[in-house]
Protein backbone atom coordinates (compact mmCIF):
# COMPACT_ATOMS: atom_id res chain seq x y z
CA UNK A 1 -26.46 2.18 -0.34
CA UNK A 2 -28.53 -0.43 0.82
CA UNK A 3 -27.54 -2.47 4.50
CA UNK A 4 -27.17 -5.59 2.42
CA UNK A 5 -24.51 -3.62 0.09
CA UNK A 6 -22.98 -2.45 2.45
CA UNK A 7 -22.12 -5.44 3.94
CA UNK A 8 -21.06 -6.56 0.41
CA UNK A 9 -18.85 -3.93 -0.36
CA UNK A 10 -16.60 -4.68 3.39
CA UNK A 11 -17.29 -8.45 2.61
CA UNK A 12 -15.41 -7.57 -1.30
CA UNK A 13 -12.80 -5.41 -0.08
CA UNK A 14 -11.68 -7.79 3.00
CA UNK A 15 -11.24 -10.72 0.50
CA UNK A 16 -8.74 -8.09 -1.32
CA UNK A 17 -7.05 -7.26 2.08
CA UNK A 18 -8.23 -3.70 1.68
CA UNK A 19 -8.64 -1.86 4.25
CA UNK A 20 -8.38 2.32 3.68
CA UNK A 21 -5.81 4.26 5.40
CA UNK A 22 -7.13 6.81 8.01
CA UNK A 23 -6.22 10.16 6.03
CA UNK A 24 -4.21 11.53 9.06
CA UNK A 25 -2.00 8.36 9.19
CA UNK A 26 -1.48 9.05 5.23
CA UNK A 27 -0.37 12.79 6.21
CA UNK A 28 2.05 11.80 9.19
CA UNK A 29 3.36 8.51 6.89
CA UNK A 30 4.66 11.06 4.56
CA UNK A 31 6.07 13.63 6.46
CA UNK A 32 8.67 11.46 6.97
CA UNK A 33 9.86 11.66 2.93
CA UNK A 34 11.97 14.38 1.21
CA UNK A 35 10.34 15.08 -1.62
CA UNK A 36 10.82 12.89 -4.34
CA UNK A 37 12.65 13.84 -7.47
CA UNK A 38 10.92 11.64 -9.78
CA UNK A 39 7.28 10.13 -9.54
CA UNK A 40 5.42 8.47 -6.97
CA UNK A 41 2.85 5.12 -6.84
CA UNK A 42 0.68 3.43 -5.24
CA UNK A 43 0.27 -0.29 -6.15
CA UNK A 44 -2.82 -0.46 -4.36
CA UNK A 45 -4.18 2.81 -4.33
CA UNK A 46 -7.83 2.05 -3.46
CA UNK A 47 -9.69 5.60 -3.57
CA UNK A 48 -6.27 7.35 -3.79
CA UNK A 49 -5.99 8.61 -0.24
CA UNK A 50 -1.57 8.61 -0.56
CA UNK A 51 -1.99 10.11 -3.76
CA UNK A 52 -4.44 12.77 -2.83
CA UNK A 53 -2.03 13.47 0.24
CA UNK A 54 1.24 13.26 -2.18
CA UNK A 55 -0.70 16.03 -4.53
CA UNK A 56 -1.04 18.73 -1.88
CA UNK A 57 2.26 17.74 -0.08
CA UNK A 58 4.33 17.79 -3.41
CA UNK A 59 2.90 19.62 -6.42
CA UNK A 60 3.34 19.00 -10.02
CA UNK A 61 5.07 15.50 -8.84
CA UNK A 62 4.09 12.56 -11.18
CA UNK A 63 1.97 10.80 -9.74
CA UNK A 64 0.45 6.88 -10.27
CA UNK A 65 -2.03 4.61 -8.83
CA UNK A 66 -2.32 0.96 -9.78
CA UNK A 67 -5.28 -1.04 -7.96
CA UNK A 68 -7.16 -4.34 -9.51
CA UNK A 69 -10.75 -2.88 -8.36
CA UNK A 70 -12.60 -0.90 -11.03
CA UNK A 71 -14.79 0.56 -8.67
CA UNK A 72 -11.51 1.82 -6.48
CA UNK A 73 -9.66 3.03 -9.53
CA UNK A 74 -12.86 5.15 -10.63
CA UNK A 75 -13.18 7.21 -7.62
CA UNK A 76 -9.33 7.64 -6.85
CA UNK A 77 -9.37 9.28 -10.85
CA UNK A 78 -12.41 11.78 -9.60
CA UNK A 79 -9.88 12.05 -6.11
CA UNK A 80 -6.70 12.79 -7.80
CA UNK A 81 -7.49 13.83 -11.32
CA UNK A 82 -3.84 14.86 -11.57
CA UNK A 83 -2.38 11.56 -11.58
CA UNK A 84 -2.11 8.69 -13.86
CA UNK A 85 -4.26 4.98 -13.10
CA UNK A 86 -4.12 1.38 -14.18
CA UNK A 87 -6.62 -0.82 -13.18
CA UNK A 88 -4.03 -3.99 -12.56
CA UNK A 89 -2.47 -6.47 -10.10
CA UNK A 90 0.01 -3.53 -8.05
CA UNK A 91 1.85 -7.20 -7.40
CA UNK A 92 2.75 -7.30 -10.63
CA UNK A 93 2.89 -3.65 -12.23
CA UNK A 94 6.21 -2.45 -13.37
CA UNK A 95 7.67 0.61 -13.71
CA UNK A 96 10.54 2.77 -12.26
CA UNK A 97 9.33 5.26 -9.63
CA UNK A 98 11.31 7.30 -7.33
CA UNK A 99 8.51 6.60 -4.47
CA UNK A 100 6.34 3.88 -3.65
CA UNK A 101 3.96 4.19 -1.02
CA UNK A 102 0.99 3.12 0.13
CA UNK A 103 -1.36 0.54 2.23
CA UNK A 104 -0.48 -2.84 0.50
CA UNK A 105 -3.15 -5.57 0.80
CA UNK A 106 -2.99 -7.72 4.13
CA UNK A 107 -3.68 -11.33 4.01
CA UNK A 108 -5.04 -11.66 0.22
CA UNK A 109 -4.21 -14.69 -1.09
CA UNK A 110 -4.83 -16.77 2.32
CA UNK A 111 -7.13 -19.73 2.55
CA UNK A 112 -9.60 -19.57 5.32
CA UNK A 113 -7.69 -18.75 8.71
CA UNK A 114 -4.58 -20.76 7.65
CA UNK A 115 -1.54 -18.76 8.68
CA UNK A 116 1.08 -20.12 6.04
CA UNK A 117 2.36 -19.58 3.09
CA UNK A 118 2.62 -16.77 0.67
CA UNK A 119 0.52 -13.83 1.54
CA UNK A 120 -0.59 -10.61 -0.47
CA UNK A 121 1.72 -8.20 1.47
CA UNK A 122 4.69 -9.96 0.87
CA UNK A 123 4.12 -10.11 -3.04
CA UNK A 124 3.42 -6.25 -2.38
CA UNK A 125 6.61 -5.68 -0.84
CA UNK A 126 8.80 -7.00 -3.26
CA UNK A 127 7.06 -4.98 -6.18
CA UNK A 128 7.63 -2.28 -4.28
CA UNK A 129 11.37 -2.83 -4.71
CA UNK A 130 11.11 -3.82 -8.19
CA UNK A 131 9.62 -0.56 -9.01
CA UNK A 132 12.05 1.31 -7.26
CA UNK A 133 14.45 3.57 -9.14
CA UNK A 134 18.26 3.57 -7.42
CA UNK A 135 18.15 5.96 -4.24
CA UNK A 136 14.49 5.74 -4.02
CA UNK A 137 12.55 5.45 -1.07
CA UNK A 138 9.60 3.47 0.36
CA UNK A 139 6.68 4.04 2.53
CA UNK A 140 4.58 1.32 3.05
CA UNK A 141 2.08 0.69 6.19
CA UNK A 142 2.05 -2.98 6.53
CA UNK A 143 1.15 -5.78 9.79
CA UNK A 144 3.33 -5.54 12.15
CA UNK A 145 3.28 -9.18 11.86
CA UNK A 146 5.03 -9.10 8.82
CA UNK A 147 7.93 -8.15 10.61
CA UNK A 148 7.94 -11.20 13.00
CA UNK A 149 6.28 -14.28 11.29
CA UNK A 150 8.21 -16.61 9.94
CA UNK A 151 6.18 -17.00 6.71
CA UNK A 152 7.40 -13.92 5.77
CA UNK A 153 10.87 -14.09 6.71
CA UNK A 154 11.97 -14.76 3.35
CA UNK A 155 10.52 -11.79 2.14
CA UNK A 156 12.46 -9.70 4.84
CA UNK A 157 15.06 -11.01 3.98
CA UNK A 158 14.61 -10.44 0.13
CA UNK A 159 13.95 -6.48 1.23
CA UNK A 160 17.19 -6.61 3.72
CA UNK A 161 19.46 -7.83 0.41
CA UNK A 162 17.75 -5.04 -1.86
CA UNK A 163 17.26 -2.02 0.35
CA UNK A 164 18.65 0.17 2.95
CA UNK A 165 15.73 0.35 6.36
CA UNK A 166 15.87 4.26 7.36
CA UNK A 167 13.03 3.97 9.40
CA UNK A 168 10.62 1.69 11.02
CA UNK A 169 7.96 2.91 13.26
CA UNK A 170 5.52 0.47 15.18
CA UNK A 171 1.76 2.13 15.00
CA UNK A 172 -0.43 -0.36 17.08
CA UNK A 173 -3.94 -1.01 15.81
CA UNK A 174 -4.69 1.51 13.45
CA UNK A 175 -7.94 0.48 11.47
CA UNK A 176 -11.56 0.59 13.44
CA UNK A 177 -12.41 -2.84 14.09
CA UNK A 178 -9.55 -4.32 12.77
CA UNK A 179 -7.17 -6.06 15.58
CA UNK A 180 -4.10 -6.03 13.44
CA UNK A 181 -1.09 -3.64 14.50
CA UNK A 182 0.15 -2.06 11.69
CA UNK A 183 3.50 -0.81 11.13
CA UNK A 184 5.63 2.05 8.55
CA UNK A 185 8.15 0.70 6.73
């Protein structure tokens, strides 16, 4: 890969809010979940790092990744060739899934620096609990900010009226070269 696509591919996958989880993050994220008794997603799975991690933690587990980049979706199948994939919009995928976890998009869906408004993780979060089956569980990293801001405090409240909080842990910064502190819902 050439310098120039390099800087293409980071310049792509920032517009999506992608950033990739650091695989040990992904291992300690879900060592806080019982195993699930039905199947897990990802409604942004990029490359299919939580899936990969949900394969060897809980075997023969259903398993399904949902990301709107091709490119992503391609390499998570040669990742995770166990699971199932949709290239869509994780925002609006629906399904009923025991688990949903994952590294939703951050700030998709903003214009330029401005700070208001809807944003992608939001949108992410609330698919999340659409998708849930009753009694199941998610594990999402998202900004810490999310937890604070007052753009988002409908959403928190939407998630407070729909699900039961077992556990939040603040991480810090968490992504190289990315000044964002992340938490684990």
């Amino acid at each position: 890969m050439t310098r120039a696509s390099a800087t293409r591919v980071r310049e792509d996958r920032k517009a999506l809010g992608a950033y990739y989880t650091p695989a040990a993050l992904v291992e300690a994220s879900l060592a806080y979940l019982p195993r699930p008794q039905g199947g897990v997603v990802d409604l942004a799975c990029g490359e299919g790092a939580w899936l990969e991690a949900a394969a060897r933690r809980w075997p023969g587990t259903p398993l399904t990744g949902v990301d709107i980049d091709a490119t992503a979706v391609a390499a998570a199948r040669v990742k995770v060739p166990v699971a199932t994939f949709a290239q869509a919009d994780g925002a609006a995928y629906r399904g009923i899934f025991d688990c949903v976890v994952g590294n939703p998009p951050w700030g998709a869906g903003r214009i330029g620096k401005v700070r208001r408004g809807p944003e992608s993780v939001s949108a992410f979060i609330d698919s999340a609990v659409d998708n849930l089956a009753p009694g199941g569980r998610l594990c999402l990293l998202v900004p810490a900010a999310w937890l604070e801001v007052t753009a988002h405090a409908a959403a928190r409240r939407r998630l407070c009226a729909r699900a039961a909080l077992e556990r939040l842990v603040h991480l810090g910064d968490v992504f190289s070269g990315v000044h964002s502190p992340a938490a684990l819902l």
